[in-house]
PDB file of N, CA and C in Angstrom:
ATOM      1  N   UNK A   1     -46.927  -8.446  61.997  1.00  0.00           N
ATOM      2  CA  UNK A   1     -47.336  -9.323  60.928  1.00  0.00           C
ATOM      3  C   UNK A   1     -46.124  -9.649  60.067  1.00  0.00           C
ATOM      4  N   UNK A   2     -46.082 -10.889  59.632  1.00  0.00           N
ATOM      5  CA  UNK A   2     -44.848 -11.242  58.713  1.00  0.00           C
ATOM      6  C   UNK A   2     -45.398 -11.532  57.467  1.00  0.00           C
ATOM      7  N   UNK A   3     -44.717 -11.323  56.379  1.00  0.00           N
ATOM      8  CA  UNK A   3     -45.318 -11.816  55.147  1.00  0.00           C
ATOM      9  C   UNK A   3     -43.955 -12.133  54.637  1.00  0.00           C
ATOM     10  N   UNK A   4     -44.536 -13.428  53.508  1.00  0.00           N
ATOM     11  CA  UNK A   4     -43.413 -14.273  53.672  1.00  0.00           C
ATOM     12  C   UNK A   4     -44.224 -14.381  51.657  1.00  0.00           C
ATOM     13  N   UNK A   5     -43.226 -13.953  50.404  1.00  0.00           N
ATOM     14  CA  UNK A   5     -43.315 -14.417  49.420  1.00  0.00           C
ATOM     15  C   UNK A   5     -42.068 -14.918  48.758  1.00  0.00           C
ATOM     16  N   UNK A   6     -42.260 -16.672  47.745  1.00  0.00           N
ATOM     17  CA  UNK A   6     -41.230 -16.513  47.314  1.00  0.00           C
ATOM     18  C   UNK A   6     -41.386 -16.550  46.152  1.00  0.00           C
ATOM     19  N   UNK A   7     -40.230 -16.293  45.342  1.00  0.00           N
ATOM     20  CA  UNK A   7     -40.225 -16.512  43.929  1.00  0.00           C
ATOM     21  C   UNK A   7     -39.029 -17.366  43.480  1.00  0.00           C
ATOM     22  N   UNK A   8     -39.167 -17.150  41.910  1.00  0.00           N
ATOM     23  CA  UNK A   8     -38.807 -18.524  41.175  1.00  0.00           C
ATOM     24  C   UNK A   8     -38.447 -17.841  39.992  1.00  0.00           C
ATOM     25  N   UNK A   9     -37.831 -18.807  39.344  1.00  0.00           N
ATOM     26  CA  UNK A   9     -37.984 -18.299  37.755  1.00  0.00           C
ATOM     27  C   UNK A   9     -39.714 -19.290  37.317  1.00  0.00           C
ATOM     28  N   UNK A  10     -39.940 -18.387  35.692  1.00  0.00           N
ATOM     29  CA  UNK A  10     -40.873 -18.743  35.540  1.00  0.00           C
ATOM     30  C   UNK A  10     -40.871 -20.351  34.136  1.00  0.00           C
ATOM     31  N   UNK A  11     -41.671 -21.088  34.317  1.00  0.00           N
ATOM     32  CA  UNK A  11     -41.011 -22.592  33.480  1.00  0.00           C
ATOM     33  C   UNK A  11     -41.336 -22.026  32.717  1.00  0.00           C
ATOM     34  N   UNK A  12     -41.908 -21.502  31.959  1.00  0.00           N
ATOM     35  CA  UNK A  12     -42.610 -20.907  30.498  1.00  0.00           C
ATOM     36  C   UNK A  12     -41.147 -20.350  29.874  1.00  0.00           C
ATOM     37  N   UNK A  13     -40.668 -19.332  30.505  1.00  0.00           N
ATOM     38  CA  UNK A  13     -39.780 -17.822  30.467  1.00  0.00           C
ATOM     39  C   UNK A  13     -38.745 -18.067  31.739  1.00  0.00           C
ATOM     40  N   UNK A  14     -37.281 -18.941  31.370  1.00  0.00           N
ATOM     41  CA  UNK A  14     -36.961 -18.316  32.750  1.00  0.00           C
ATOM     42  C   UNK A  14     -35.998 -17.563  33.476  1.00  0.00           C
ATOM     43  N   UNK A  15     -36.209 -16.425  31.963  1.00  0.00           N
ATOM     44  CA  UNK A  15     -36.112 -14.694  32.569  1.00  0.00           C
ATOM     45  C   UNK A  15     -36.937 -13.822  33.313  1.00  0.00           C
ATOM     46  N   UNK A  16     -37.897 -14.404  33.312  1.00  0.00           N
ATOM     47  CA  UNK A  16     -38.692 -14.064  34.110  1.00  0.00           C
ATOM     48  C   UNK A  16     -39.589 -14.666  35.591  1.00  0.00           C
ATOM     49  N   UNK A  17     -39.911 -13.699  36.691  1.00  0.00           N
ATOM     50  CA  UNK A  17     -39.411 -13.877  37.584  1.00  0.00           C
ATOM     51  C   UNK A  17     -41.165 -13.826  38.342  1.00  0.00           C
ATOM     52  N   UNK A  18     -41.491 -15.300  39.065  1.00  0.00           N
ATOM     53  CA  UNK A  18     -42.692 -15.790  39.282  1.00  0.00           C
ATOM     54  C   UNK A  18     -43.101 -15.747  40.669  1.00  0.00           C
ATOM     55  N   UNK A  19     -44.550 -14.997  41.432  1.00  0.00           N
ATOM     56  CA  UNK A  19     -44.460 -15.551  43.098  1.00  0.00           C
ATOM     57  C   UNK A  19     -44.851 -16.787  42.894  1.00  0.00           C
ATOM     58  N   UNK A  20     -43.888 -17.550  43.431  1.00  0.00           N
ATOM     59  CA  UNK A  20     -44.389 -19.258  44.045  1.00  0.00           C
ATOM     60  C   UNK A  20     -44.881 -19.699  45.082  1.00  0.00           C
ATOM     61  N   UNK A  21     -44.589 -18.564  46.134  1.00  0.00           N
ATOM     62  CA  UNK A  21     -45.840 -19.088  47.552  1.00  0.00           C
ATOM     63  C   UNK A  21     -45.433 -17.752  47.908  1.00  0.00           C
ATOM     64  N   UNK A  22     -47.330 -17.797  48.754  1.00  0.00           N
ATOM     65  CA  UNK A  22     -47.764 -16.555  49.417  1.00  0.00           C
ATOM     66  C   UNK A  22     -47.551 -17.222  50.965  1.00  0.00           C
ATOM     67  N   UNK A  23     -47.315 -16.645  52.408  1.00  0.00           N
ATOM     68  CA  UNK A  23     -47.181 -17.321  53.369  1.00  0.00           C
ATOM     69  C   UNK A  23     -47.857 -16.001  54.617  1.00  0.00           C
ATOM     70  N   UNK A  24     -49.328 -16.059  54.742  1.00  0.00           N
ATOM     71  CA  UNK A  24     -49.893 -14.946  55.609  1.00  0.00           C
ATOM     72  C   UNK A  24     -50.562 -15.859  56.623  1.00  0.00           C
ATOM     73  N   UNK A  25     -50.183 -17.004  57.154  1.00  0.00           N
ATOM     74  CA  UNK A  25     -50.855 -17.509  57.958  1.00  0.00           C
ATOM     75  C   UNK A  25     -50.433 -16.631  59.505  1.00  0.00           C
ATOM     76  N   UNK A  26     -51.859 -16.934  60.120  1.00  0.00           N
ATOM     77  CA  UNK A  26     -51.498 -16.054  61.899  1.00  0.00           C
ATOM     78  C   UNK A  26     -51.767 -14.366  61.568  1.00  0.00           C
ATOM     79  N   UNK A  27     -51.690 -13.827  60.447  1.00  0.00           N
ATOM     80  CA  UNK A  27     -51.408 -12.776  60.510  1.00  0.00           C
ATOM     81  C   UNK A  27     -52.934 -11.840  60.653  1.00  0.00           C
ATOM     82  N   UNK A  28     -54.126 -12.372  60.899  1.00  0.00           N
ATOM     83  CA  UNK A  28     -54.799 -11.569  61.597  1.00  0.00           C
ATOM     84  C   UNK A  28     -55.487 -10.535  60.533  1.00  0.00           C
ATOM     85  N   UNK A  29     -55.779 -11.473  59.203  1.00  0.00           N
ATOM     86  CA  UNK A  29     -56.092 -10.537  58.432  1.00  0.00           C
ATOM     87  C   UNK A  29     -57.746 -10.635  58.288  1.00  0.00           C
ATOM     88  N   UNK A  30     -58.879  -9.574  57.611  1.00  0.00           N
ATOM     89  CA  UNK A  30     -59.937  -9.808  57.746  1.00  0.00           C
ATOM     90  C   UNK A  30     -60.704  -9.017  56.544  1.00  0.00           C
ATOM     91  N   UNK A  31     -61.371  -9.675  55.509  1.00  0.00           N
ATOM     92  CA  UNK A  31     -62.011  -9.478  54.335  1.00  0.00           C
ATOM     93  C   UNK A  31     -62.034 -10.142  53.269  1.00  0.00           C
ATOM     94  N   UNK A  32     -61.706  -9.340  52.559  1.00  0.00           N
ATOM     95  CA  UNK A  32     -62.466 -10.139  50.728  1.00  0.00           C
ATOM     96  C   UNK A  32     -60.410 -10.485  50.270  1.00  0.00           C
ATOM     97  N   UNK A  33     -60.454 -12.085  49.897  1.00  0.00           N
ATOM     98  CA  UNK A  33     -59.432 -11.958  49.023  1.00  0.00           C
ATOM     99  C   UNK A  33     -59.824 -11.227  47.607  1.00  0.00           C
ATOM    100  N   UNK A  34     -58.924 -10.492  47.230  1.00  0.00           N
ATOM    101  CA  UNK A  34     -58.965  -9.766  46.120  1.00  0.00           C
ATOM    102  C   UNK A  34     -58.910 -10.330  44.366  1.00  0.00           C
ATOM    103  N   UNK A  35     -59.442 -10.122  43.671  1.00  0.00           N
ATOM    104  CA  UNK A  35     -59.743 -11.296  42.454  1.00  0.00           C
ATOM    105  C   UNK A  35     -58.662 -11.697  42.188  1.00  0.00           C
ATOM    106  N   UNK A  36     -57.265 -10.480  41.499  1.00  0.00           N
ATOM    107  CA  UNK A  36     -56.017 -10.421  41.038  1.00  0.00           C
ATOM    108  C   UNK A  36     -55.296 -11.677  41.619  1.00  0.00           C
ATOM    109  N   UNK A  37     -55.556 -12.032  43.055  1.00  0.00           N
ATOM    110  CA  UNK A  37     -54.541 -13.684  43.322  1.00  0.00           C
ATOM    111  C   UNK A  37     -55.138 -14.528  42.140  1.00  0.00           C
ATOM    112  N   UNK A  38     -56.059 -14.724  41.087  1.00  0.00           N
ATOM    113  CA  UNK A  38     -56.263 -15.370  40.392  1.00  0.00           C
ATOM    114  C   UNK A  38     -55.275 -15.153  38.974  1.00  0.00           C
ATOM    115  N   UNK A  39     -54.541 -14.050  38.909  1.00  0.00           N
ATOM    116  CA  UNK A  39     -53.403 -13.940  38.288  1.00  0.00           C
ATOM    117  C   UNK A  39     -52.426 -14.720  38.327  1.00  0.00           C
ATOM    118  N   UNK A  40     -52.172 -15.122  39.570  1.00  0.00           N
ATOM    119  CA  UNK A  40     -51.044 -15.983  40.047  1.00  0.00           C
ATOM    120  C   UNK A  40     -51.378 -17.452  39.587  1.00  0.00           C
ATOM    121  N   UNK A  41     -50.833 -17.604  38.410  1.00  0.00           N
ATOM    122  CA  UNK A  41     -51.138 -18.852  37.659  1.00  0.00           C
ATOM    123  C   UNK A  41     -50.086 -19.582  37.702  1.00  0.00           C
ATOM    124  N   UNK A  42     -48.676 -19.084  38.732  1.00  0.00           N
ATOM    125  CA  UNK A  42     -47.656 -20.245  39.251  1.00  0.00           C
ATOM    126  C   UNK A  42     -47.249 -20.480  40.331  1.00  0.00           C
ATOM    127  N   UNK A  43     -48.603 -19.815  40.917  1.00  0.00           N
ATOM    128  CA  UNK A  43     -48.570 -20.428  42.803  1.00  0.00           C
ATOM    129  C   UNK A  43     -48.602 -21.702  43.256  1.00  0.00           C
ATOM    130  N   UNK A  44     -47.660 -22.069  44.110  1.00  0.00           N
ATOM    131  CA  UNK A  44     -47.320 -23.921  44.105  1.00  0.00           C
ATOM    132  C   UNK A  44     -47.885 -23.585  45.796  1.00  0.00           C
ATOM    133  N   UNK A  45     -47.625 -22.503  46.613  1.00  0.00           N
ATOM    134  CA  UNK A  45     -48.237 -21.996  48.081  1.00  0.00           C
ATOM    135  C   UNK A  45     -48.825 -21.210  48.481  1.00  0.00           C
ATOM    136  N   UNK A  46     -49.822 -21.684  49.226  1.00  0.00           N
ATOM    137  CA  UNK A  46     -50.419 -20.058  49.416  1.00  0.00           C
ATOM    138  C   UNK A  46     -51.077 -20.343  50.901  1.00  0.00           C
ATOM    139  N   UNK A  47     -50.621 -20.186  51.859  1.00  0.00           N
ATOM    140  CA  UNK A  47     -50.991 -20.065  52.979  1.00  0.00           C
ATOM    141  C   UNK A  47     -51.478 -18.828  53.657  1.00  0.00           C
ATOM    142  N   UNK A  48     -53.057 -19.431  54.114  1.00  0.00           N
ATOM    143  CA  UNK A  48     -53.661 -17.913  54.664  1.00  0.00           C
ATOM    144  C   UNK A  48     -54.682 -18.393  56.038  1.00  0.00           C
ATOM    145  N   UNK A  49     -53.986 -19.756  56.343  1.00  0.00           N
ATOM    146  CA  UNK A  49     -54.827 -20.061  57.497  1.00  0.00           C
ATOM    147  C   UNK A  49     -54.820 -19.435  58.951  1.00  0.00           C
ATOM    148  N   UNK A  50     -55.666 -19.595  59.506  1.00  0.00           N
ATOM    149  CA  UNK A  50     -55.643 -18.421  60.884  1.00  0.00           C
ATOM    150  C   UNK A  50     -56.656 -17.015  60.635  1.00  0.00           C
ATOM    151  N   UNK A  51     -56.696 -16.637  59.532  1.00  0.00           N
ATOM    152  CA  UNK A  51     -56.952 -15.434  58.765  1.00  0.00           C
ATOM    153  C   UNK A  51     -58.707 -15.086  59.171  1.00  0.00           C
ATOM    154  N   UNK A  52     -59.035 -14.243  58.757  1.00  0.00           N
ATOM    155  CA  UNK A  52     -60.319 -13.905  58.706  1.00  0.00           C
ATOM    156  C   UNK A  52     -61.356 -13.580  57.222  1.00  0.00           C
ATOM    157  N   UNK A  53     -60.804 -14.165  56.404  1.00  0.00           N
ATOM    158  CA  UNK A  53     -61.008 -13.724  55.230  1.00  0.00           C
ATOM    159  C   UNK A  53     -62.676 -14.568  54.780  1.00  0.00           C
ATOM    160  N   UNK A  54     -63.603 -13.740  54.198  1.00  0.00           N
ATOM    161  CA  UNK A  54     -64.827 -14.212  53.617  1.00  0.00           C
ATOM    162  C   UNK A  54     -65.294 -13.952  51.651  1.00  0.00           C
ATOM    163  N   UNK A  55     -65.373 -14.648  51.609  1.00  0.00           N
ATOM    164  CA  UNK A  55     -66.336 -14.837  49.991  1.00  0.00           C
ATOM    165  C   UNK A  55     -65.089 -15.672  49.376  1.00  0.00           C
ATOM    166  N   UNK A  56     -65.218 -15.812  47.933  1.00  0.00           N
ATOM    167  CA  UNK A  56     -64.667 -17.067  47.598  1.00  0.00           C
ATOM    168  C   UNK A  56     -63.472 -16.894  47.411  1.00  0.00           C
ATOM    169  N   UNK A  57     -62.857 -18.518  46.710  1.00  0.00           N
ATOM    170  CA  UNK A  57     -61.073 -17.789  46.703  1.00  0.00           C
ATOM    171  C   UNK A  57     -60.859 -17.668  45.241  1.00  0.00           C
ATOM    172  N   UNK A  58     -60.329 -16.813  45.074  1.00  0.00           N
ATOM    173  CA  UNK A  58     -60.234 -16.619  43.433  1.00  0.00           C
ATOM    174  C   UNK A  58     -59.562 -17.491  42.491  1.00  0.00           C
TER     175      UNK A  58
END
């Protein structure tokens, strides 16, 4: 499995240091996305196609 995140500085703060894309496509994953990706309030990517994942996206 590869997992692929990048980051950024953040536009708000930019000393501080932001994930900008998540990249889990293919990787064969299977369940609940977890609420906390709804944290990620400067995700510009988020790839999770291929996946097995059920209930909503946060």
């Amino acid at each position: 499995m590869e997992f692929f995140a990048h980051q950024r500085s953040s536009l708000d703060d930019p000393k501080s240091t932001v994930v900008a894309g998540i990249d889990l496509k293919n990787a064969d994953i299977a369940g609940y996305l977890p609420v906390e990706l709804g944290l990620l309030t400067d995700i510009a990517l988020f790839h999770v196609n291929s996946n097995k994942f059920c209930g909503i996206i946060p």
